[in-house]
Protein backbone atom coordinates (compact mmCIF):
# COMPACT_ATOMS: atom_id res chain seq x y z
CA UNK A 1 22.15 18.73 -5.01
CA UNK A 2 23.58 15.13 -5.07
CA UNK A 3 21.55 12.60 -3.62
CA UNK A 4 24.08 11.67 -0.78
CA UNK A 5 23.66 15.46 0.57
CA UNK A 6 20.29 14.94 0.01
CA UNK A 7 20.03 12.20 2.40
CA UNK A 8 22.01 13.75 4.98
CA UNK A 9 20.10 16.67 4.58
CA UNK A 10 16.98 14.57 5.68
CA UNK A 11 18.68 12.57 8.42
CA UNK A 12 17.64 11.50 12.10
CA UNK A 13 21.13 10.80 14.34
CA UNK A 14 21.07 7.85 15.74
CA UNK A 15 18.41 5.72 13.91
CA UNK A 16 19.04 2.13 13.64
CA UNK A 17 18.60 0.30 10.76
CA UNK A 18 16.18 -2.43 9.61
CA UNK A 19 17.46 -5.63 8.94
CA UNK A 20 14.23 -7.15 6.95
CA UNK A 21 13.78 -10.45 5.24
CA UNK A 22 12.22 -10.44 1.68
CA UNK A 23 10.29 -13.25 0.31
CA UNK A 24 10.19 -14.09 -3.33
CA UNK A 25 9.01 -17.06 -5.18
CA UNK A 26 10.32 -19.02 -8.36
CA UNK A 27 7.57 -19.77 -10.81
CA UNK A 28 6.77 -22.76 -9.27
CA UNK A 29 5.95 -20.82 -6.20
CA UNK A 30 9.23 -22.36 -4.39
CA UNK A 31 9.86 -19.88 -1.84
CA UNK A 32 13.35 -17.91 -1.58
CA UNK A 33 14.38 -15.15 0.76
CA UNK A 34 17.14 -12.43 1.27
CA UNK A 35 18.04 -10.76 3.79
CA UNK A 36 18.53 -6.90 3.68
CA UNK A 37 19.60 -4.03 5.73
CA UNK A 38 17.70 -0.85 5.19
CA UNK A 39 18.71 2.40 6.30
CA UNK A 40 15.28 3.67 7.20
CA UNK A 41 16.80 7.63 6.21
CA UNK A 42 17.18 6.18 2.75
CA UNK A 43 13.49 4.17 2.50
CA UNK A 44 9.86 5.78 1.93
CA UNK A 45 6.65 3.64 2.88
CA UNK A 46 3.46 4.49 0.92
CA UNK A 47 0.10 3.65 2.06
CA UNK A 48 -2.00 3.13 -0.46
CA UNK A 49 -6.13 3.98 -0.04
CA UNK A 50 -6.56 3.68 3.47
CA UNK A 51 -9.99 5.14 2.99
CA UNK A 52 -12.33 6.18 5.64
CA UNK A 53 -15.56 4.35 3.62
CA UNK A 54 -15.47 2.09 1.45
CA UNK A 55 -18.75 0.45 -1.05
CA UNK A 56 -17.84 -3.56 0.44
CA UNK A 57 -19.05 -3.23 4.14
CA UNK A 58 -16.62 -6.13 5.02
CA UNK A 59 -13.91 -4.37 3.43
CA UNK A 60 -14.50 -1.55 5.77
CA UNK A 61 -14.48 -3.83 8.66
CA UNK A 62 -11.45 -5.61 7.89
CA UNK A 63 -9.40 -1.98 7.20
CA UNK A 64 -10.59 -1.08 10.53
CA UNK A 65 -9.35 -4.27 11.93
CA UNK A 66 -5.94 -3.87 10.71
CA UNK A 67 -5.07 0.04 11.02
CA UNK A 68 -4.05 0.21 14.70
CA UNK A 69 -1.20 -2.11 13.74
CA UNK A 70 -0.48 0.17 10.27
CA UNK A 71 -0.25 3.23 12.21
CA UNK A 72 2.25 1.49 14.56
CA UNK A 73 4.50 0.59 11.78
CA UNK A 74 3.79 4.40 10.42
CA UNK A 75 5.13 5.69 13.63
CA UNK A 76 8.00 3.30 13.74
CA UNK A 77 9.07 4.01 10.42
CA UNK A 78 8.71 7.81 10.60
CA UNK A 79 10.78 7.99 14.01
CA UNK A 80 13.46 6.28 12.50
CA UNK A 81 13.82 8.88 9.69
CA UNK A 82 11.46 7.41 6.86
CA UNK A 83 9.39 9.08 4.50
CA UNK A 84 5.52 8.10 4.96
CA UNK A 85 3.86 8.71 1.53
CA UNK A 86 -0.16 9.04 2.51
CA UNK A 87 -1.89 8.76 -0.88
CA UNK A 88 -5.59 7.99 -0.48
CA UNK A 89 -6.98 8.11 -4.47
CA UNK A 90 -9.71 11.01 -5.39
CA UNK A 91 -9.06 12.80 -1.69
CA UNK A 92 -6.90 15.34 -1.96
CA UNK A 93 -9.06 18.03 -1.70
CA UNK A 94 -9.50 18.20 2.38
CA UNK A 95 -5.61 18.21 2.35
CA UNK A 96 -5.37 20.77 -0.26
CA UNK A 97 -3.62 23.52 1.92
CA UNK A 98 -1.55 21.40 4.48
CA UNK A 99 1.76 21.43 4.71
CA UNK A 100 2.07 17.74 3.88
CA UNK A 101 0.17 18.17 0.69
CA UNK A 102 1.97 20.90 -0.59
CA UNK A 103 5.56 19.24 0.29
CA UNK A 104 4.35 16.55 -2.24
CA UNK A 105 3.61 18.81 -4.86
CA UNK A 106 6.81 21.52 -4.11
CA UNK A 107 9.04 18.21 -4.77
CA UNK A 108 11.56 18.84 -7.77
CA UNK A 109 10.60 17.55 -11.01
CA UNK A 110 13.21 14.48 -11.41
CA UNK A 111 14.77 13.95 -14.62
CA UNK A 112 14.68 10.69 -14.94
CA UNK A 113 10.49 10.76 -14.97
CA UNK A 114 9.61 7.09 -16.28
CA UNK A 115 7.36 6.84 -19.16
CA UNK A 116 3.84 6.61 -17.92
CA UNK A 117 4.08 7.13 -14.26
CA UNK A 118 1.27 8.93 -14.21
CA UNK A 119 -0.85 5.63 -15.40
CA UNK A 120 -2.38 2.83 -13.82
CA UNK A 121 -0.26 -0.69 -14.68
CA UNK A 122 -2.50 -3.61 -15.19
CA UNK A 123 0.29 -6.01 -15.50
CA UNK A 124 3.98 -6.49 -16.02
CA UNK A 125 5.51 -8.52 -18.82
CA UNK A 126 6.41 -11.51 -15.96
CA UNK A 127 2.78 -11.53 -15.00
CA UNK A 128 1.64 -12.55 -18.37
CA UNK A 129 3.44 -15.53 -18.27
CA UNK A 130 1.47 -16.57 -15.04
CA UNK A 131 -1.50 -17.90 -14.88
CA UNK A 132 -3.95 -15.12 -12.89
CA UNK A 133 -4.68 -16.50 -9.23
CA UNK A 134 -8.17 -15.31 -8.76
CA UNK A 135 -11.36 -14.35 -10.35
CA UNK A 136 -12.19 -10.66 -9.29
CA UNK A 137 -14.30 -10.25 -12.22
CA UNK A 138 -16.96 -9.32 -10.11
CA UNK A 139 -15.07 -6.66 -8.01
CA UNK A 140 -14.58 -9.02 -5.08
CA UNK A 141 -16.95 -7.95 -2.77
CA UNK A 142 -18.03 -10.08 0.16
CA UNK A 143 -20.54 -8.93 1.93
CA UNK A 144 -23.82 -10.36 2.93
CA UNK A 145 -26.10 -9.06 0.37
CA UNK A 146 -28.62 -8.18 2.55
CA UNK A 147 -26.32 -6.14 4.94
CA UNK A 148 -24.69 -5.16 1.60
CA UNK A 149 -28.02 -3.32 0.42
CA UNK A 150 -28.35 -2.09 3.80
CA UNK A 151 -24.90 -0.47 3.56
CA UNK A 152 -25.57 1.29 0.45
CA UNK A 153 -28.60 2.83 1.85
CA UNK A 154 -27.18 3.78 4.69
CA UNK A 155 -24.38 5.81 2.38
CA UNK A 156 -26.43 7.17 0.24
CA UNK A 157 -28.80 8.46 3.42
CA UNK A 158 -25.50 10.05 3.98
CA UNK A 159 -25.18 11.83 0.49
CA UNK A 160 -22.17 9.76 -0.95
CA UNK A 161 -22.11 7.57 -3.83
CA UNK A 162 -22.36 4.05 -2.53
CA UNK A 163 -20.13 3.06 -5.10
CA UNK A 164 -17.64 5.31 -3.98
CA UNK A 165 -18.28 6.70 -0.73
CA UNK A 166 -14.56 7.50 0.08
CA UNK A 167 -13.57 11.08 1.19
CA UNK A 168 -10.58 11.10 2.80
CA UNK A 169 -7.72 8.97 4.66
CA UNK A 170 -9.22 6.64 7.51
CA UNK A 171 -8.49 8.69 11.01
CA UNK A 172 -6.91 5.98 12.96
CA UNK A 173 -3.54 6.34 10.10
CA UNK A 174 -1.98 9.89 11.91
CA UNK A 175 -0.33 12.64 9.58
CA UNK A 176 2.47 14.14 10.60
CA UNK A 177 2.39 17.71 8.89
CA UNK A 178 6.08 18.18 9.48
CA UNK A 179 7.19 15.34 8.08
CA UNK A 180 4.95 13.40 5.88
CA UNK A 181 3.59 13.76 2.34
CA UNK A 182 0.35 13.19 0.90
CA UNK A 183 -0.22 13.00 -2.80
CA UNK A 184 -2.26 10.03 -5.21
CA UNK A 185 -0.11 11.31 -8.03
CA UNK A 186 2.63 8.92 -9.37
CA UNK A 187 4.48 11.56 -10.72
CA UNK A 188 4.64 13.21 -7.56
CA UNK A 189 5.67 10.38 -5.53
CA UNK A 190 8.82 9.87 -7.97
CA UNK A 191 9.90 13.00 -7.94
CA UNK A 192 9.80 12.98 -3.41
CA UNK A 193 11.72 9.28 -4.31
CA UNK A 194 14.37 10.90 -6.13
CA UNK A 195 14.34 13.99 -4.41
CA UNK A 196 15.46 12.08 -1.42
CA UNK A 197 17.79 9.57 -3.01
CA UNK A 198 15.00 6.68 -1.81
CA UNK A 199 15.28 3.02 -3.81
CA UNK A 200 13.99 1.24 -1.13
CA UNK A 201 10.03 1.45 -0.75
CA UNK A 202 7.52 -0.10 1.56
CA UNK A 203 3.68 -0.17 0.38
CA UNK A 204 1.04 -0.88 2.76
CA UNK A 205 -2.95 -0.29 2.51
CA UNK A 206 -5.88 -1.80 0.12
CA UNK A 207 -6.41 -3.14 -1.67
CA UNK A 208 -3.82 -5.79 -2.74
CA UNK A 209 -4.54 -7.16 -5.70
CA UNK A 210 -6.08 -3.87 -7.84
CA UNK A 211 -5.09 -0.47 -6.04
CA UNK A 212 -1.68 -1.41 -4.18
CA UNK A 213 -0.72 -3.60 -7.36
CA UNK A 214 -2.05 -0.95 -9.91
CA UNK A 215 -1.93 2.69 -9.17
CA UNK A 216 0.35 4.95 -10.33
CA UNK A 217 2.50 4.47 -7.06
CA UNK A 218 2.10 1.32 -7.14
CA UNK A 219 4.05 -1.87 -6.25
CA UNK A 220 4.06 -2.53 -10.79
CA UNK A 221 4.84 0.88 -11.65
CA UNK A 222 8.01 1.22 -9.00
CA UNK A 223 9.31 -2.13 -9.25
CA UNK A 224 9.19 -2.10 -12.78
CA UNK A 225 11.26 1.15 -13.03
CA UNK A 226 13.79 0.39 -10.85
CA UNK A 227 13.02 0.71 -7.32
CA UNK A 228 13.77 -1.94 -4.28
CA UNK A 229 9.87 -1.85 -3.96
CA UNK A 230 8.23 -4.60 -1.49
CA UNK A 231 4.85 -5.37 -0.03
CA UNK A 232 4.36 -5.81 3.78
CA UNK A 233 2.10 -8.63 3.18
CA UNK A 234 0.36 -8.81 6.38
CA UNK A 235 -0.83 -4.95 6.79
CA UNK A 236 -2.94 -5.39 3.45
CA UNK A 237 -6.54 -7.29 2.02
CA UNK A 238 -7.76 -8.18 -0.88
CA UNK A 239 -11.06 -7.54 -2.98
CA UNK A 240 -11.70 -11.08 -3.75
CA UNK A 241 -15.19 -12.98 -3.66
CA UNK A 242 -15.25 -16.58 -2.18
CA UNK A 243 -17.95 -17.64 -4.01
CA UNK A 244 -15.52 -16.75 -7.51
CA UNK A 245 -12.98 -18.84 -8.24
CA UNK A 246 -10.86 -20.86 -7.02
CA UNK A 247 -13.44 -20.96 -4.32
CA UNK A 248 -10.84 -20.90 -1.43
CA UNK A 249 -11.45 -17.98 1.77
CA UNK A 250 -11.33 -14.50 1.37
CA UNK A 251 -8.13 -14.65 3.45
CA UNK A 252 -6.62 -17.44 1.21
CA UNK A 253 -7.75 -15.50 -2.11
CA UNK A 254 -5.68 -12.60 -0.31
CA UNK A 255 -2.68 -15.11 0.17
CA UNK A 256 -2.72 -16.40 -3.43
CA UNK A 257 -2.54 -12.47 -4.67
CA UNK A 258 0.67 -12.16 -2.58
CA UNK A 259 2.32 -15.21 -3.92
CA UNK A 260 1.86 -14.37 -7.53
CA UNK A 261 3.59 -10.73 -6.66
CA UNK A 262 6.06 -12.46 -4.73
CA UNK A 263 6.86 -14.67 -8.02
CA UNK A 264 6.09 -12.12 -10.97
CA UNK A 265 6.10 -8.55 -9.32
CA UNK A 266 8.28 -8.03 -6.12
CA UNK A 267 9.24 -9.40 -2.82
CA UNK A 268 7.23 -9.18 0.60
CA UNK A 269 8.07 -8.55 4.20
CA UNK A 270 5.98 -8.34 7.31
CA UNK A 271 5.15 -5.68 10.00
CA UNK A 272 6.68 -7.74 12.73
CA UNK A 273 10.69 -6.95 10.95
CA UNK A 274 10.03 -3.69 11.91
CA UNK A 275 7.93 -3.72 15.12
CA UNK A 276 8.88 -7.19 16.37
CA UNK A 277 6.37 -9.16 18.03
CA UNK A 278 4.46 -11.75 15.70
CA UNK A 279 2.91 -10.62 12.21
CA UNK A 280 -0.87 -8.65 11.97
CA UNK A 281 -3.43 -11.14 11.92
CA UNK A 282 -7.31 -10.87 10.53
CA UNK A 283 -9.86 -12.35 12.78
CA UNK A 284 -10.84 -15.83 10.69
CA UNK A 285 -14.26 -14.54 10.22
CA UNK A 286 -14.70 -11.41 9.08
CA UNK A 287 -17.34 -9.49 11.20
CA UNK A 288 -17.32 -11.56 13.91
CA UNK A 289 -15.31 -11.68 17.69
């Protein structure tokens, strides 16, 4: 089946489309934009680890924060006819016999598979030319390392790995068995991309700079093979350490990610293009009212 009959196969009557700005930088971070209309019959948004636990205590706090305002863009999206890829890494098991799950895996195997889709991408060729914006040597954790310590004990009281405590997709993010998908397989997602006739993709989720950047689905891997992939910079966070260089905020460290996508990887959007309003906001202090 052709991808136009595809599309019309999966159609919603009536939907408006988006018309969404996308920011991209020069290599000397000047900022340009474009504007876009996207049919939203024809676009997919992924959301990458929204995990219920996470081992960074403020990391949990700040998903938390922001996943009201994700599941409003999920629901907006969705209504209007878009595909809403749930893919939280090393989880599928609780989903194993839903109907969401197994529309992932029942996609049609696409012939046009890109070489190593099922990998992790560390970096694109234009990244290497860039010099890296932060140090997350250290695996960017920010927590207070006494509530830190406290965390882990608290997990492990719980029988999970500290290190890895995740088991599933946070609750607050809604499935919709009817229409969504949920896979963490790259291969998968490509083939419900091309099954559909989708180019243009969304990715929101965590975390920015190693998971949304690097999986599989990922913004490298699709942008790199040819889709109209973008980040919606304000419904993500990073894993980036203050006290690591260049010393700047967690919130800035996040900011500096984004612009060295936005020059080397793909261009951005925010929530608010979609939902209206203003963009998602973090409190400044992460813990605190």
């Amino acid at each position: 089946m052709s991808p136009v009959l595809l599309m019309a196969l999966f159609a919603v009557p009536g939907a408006d489309p988006f018309q969404v700005t996308l920011r991209s930088r020069t290599a000397d971070g000047t900022v340009v934009t474009r504007k876009e209309t996207w049919n939203p019959k024809g676009m997919a948004v992924i959301v990458c680890d929204m995990w219920d636990l996470h081992h960074c205590l403020n990391a949990v706090r700040r998903e938390k924060e922001m996943a009201p305002r994700v599941n409003e863009f999920l629901t907006r999206c969705r209504d209007a006819g878009a595909l809403i890829i749930h893919s939280p890494s090393d989880c599928m098991k609780p989903y194993a016999d839903t109907p969401a799950r197994k529309r992932a895996q029942a996609a049609a195997k696409a012939p046009n598979l890109p070489e190593g889709i099922g990998a992790w991408c560390k970096s694109i060729p234009a990244e290497e030319k860039l010099k890296y914006p932060i140090d997350q040597s250290d695996g960017g954790e920010d927590d207070d390392p006494a509530e830190h310590a406290a965390w882990a004990a608290e997990l492990k009281a719980k029988g999970l790995n500290p290190r890895a405590p995740w088991t599933r997709q946070i609750d607050v993010l809604k499935i919709d068995q009817d229409r969504d998908a949920i896979t963490d397989s790259g291969t998968e997602v490509w083939n419900l991309l091309e099954e559909r006739g989708i180019r243009n993709v969304a990715l929101v989720g965590v975390h920015v700079n190693m998971c949304v950047a690097g999986r599989p689905f990922g913004l490298r891997q699709l942008s790199k093979n040819g889709k109209n992939a973008v980040l919606v910079r304000d419904l993500t966070d990073s894993m980036y350490n203050p006290a690591r260089a260049p010393m700047v905020s967690h919130h800035r460290g996040t900011e500096l990610f984004i612009e060295h996508l936005e020059k080397a990887v793909c261009p951005t959007i925010t929530s608010d293009q979609v939902l209206g309003g203003k963009p998602f906001a973090f409190k400044p202090v992460t813990g605190k009212d």
